[in-house]
C-alpha atoms as a PDB file:
ATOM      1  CA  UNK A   1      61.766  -5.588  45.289  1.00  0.00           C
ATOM      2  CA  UNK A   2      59.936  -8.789  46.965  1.00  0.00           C
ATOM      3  CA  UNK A   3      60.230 -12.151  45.241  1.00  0.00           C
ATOM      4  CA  UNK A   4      56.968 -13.114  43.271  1.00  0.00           C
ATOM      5  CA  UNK A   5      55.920 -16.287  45.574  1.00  0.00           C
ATOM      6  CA  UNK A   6      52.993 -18.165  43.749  1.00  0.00           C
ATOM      7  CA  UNK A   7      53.894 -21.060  41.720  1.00  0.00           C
ATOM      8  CA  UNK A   8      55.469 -19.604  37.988  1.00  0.00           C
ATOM      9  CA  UNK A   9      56.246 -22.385  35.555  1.00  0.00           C
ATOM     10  CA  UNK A  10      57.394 -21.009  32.099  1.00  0.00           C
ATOM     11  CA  UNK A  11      57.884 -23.645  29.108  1.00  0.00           C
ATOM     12  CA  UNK A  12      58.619 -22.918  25.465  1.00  0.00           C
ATOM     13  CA  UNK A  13      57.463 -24.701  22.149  1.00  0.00           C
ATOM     14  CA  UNK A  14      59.544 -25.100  20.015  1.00  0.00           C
ATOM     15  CA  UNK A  15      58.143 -26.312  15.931  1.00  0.00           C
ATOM     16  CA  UNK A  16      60.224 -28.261  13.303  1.00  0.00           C
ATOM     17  CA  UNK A  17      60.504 -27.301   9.972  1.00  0.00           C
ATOM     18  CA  UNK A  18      62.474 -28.201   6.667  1.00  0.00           C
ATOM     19  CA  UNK A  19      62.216 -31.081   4.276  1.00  0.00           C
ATOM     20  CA  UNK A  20      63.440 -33.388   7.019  1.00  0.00           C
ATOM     21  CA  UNK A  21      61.079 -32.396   9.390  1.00  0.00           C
ATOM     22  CA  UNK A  22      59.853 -36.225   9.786  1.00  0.00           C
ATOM     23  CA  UNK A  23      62.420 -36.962  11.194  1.00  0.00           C
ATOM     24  CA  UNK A  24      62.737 -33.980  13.731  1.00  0.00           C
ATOM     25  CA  UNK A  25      61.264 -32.976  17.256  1.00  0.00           C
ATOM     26  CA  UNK A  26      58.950 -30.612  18.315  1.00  0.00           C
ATOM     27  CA  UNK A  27      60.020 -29.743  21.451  1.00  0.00           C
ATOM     28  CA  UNK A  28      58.855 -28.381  25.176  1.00  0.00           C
ATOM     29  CA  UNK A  29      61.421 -26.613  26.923  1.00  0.00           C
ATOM     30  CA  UNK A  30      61.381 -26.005  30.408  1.00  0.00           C
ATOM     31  CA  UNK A  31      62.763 -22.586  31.984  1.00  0.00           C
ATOM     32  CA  UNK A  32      64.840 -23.797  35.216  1.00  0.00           C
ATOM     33  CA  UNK A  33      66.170 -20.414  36.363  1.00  0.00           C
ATOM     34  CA  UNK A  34      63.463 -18.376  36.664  1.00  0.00           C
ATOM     35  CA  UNK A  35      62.889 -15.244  39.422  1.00  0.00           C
ATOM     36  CA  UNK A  36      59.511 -13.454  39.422  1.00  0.00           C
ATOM     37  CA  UNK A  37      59.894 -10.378  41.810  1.00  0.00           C
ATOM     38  CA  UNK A  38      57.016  -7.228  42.555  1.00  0.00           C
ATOM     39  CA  UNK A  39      56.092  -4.392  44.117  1.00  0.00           C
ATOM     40  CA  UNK A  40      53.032  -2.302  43.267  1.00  0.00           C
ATOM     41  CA  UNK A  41      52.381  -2.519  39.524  1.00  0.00           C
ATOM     42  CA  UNK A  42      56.227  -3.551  38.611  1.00  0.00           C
ATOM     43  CA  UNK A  43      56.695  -6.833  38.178  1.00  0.00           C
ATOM     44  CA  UNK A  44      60.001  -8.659  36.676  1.00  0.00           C
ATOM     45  CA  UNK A  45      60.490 -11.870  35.485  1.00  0.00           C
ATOM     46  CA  UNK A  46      64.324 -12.701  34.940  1.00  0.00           C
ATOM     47  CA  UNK A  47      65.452 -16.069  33.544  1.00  0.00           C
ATOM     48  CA  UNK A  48      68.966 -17.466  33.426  1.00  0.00           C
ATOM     49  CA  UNK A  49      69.177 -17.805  29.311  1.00  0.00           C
ATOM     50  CA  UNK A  50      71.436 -21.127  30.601  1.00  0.00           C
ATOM     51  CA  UNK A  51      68.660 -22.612  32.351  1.00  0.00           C
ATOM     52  CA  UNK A  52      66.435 -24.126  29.343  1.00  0.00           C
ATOM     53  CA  UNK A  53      66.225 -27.878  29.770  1.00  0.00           C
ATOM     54  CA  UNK A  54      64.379 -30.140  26.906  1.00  0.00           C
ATOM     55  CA  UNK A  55      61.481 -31.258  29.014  1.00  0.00           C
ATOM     56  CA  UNK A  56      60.182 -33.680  25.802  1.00  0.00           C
ATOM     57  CA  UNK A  57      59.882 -34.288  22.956  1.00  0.00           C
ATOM     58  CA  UNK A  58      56.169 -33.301  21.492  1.00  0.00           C
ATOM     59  CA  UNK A  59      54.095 -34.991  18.049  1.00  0.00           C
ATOM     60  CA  UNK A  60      51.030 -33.485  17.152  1.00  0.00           C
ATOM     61  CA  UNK A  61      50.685 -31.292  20.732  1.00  0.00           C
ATOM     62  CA  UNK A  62      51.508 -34.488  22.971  1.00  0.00           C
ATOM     63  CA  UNK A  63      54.753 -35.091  25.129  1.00  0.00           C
ATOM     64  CA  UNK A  64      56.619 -38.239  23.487  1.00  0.00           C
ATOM     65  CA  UNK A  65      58.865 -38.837  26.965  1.00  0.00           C
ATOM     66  CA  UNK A  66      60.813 -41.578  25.420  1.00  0.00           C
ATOM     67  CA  UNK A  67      61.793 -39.907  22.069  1.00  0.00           C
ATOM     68  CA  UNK A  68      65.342 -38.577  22.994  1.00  0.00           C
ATOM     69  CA  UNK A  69      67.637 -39.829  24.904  1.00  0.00           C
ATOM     70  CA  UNK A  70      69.202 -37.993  27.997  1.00  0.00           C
ATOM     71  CA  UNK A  71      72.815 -37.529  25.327  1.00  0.00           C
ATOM     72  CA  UNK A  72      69.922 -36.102  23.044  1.00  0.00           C
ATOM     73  CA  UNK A  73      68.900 -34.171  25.424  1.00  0.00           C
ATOM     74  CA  UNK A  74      71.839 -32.555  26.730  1.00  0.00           C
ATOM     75  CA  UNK A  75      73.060 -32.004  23.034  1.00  0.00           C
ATOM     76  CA  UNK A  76      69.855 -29.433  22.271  1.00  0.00           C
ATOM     77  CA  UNK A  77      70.191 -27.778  25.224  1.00  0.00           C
ATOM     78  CA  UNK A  78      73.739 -27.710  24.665  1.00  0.00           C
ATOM     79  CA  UNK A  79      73.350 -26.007  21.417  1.00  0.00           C
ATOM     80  CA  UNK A  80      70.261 -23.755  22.750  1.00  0.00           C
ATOM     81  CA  UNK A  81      72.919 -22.382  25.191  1.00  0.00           C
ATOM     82  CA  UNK A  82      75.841 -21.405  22.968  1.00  0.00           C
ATOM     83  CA  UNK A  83      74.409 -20.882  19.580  1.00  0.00           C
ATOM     84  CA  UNK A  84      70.959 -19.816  19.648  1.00  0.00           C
ATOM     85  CA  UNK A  85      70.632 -17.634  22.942  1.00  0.00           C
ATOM     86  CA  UNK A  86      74.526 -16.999  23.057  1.00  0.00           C
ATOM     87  CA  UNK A  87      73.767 -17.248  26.875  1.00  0.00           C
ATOM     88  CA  UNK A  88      77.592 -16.503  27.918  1.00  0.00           C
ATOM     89  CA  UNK A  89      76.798 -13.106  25.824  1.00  0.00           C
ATOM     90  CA  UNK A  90      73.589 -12.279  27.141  1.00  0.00           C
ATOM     91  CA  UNK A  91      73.128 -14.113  29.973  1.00  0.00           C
ATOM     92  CA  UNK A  92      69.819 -12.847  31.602  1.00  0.00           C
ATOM     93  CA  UNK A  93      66.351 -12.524  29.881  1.00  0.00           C
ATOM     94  CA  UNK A  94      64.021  -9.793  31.447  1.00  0.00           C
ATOM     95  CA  UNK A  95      60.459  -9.086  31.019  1.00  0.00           C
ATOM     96  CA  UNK A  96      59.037  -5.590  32.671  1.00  0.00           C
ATOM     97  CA  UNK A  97      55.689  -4.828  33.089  1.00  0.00           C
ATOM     98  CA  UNK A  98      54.680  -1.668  32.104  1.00  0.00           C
ATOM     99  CA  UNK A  99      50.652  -2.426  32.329  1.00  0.00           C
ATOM    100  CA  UNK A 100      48.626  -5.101  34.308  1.00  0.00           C
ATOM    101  CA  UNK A 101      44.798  -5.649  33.763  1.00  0.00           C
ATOM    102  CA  UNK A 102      43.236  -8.488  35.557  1.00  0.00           C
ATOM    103  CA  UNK A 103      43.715 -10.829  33.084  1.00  0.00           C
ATOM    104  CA  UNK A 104      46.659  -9.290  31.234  1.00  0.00           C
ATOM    105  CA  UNK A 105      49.865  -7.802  31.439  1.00  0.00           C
ATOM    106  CA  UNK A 106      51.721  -5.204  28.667  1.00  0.00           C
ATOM    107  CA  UNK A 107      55.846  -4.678  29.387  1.00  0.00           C
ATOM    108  CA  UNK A 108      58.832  -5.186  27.654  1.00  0.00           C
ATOM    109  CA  UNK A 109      61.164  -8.003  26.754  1.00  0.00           C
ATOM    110  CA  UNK A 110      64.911  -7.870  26.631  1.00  0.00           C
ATOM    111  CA  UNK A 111      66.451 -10.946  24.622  1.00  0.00           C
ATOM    112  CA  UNK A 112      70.201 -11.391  23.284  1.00  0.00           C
ATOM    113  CA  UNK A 113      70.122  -7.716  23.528  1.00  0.00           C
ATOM    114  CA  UNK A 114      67.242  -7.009  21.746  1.00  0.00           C
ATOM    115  CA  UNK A 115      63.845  -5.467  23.519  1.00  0.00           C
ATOM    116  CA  UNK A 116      60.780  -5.992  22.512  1.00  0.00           C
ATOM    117  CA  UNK A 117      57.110  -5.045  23.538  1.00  0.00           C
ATOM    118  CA  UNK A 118      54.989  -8.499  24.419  1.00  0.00           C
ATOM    119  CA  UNK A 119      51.415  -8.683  25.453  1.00  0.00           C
ATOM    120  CA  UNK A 120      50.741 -11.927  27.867  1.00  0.00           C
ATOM    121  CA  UNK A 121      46.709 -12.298  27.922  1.00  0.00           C
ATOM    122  CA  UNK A 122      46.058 -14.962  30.873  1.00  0.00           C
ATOM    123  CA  UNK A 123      42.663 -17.420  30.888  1.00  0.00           C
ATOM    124  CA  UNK A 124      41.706 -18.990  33.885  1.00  0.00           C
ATOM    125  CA  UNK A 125      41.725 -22.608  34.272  1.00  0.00           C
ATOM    126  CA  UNK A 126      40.796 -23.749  37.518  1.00  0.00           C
ATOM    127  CA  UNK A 127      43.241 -22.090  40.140  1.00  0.00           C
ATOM    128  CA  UNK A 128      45.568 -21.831  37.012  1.00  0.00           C
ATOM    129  CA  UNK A 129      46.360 -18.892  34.652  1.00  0.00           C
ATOM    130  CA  UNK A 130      47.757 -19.854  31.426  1.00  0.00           C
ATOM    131  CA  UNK A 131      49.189 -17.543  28.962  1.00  0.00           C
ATOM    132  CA  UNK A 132      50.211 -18.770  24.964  1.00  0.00           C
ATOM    133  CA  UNK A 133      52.853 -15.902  23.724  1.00  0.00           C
ATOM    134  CA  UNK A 134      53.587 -16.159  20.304  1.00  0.00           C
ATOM    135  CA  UNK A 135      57.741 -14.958  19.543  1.00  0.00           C
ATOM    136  CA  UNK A 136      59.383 -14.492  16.569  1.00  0.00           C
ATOM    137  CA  UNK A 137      62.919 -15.383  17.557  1.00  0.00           C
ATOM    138  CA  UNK A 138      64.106 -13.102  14.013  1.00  0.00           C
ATOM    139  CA  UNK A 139      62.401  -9.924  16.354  1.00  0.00           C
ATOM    140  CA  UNK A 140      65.454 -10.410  18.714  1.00  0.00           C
ATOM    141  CA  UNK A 141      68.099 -11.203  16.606  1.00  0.00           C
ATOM    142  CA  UNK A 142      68.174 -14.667  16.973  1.00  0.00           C
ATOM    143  CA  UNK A 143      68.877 -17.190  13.601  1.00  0.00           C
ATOM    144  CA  UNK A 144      66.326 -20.153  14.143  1.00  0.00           C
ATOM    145  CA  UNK A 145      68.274 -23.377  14.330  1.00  0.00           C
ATOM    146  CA  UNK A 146      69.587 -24.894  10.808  1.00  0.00           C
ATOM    147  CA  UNK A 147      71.168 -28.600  10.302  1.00  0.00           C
ATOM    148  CA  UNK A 148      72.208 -30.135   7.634  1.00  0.00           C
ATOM    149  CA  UNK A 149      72.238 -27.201   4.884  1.00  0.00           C
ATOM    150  CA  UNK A 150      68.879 -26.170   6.188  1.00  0.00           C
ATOM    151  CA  UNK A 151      66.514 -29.994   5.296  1.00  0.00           C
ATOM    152  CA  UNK A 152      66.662 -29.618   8.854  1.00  0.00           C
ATOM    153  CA  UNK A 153      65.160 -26.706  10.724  1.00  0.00           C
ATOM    154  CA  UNK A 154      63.030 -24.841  13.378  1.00  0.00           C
ATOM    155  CA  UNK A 155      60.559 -22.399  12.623  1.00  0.00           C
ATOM    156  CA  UNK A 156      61.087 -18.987  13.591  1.00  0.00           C
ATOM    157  CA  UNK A 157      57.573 -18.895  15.284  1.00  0.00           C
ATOM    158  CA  UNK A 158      57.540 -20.321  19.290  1.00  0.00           C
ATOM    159  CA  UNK A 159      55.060 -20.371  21.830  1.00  0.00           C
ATOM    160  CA  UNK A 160      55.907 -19.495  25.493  1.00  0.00           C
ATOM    161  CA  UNK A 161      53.455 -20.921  27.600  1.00  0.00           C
ATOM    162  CA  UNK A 162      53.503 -19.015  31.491  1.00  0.00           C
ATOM    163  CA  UNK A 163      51.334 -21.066  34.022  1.00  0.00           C
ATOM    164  CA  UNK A 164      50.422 -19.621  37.511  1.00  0.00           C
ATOM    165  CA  UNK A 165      48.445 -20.305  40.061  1.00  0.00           C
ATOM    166  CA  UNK A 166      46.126 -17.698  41.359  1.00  0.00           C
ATOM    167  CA  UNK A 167      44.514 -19.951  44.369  1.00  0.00           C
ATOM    168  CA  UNK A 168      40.858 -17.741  43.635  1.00  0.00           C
ATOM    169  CA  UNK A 169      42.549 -15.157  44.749  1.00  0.00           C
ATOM    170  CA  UNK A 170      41.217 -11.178  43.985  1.00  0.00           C
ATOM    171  CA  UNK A 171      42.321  -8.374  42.406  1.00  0.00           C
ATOM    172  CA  UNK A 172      42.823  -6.882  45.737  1.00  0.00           C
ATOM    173  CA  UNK A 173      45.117  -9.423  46.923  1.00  0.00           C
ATOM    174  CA  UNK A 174      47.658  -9.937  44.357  1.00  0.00           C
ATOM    175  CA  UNK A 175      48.958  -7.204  41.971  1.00  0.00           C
ATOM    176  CA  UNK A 176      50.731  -9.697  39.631  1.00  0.00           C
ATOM    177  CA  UNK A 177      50.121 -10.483  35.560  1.00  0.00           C
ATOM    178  CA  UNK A 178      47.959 -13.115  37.113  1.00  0.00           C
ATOM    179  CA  UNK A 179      45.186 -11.070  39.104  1.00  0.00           C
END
């Protein structure tokens, strides 16, 4: 199958939770390892589950750059590796299509073993696409993240956030998610 070459940027959002949430980080993740490949209809996005790197820290839906430190850092995606996506278990996370629309795309995601059905509905914004797909982490198996007996938390609820360019480009030329 060809390798996917437009631009593919794929970030997750992560939300705090728990009584000491105030002293917690949103956070935006950024998906390192990622290889988009097609042919026809198919497409298939793999990710390396060891790839997520803590981008920033986010308050109130704006990047806070100097709100961890690079130890920080390296900590959470320390723990994001081995504890919550148990990436030397499942080390590959693969979405199939199974449907694309011009502005949409229906297919299947397989997480720590787990497969699930998602629905990515693009919006154009300039010679972007930009898709918001709500997860559950519970639908795959995975515990959300508990400290400290639980005062400290993330929700269960994410957002995966897929960017592409598109270049204007036509139906007719590109049979991706994003035409």
């Amino acid at each position: 199958m060809p390798i996917f070459d437009a631009d593919v940027r794929i970030q997750i959002l992560t939300y705090k939770d728990g009584l000491l949430s105030r002293v917690a980080h949103d956070l935006r993740l950024d998906v390192t390892g990622l290889t988009v490949e097609a042919e026809g209809d198919q497409v298939v996005a793999t990710i390396d589950a060891s790839s997520l790197r803590v981008d920033t820290a986010m308050k109130r839906g704006q990047p806070q750059p100097r709100a961890l430190s690079s130890s920080d850092k390296a900590k959470i995606e320390a723990t994001i590796r081995d504890d919550v996506l148990r990436s030397a278990q499942y080390p590959k996370i693969v979405f199939r299509s199974e449907s694309l629309r011009r502005a949409s795309v229906a297919g299947t995601l397989s997480l720590c073993g787990r497969e699930q059905p998602v629905r990515i509905q693009f919006r154009d914004l300039g010679e972007r696409r930009v898709a918001e797909v709500p997860l559950d982490q519970r639908s795959f198996g995975i515990k959300p993240y508990r400290a400290l007996g639980g005062t400290l938390k993330l929700k269960p609820e994410l957002t995966v956030v897929v960017t592409t360019d598109w270049g204007g480009r036509t139906d007719h030329d590109v049979r991706l998610p994003v035409s």
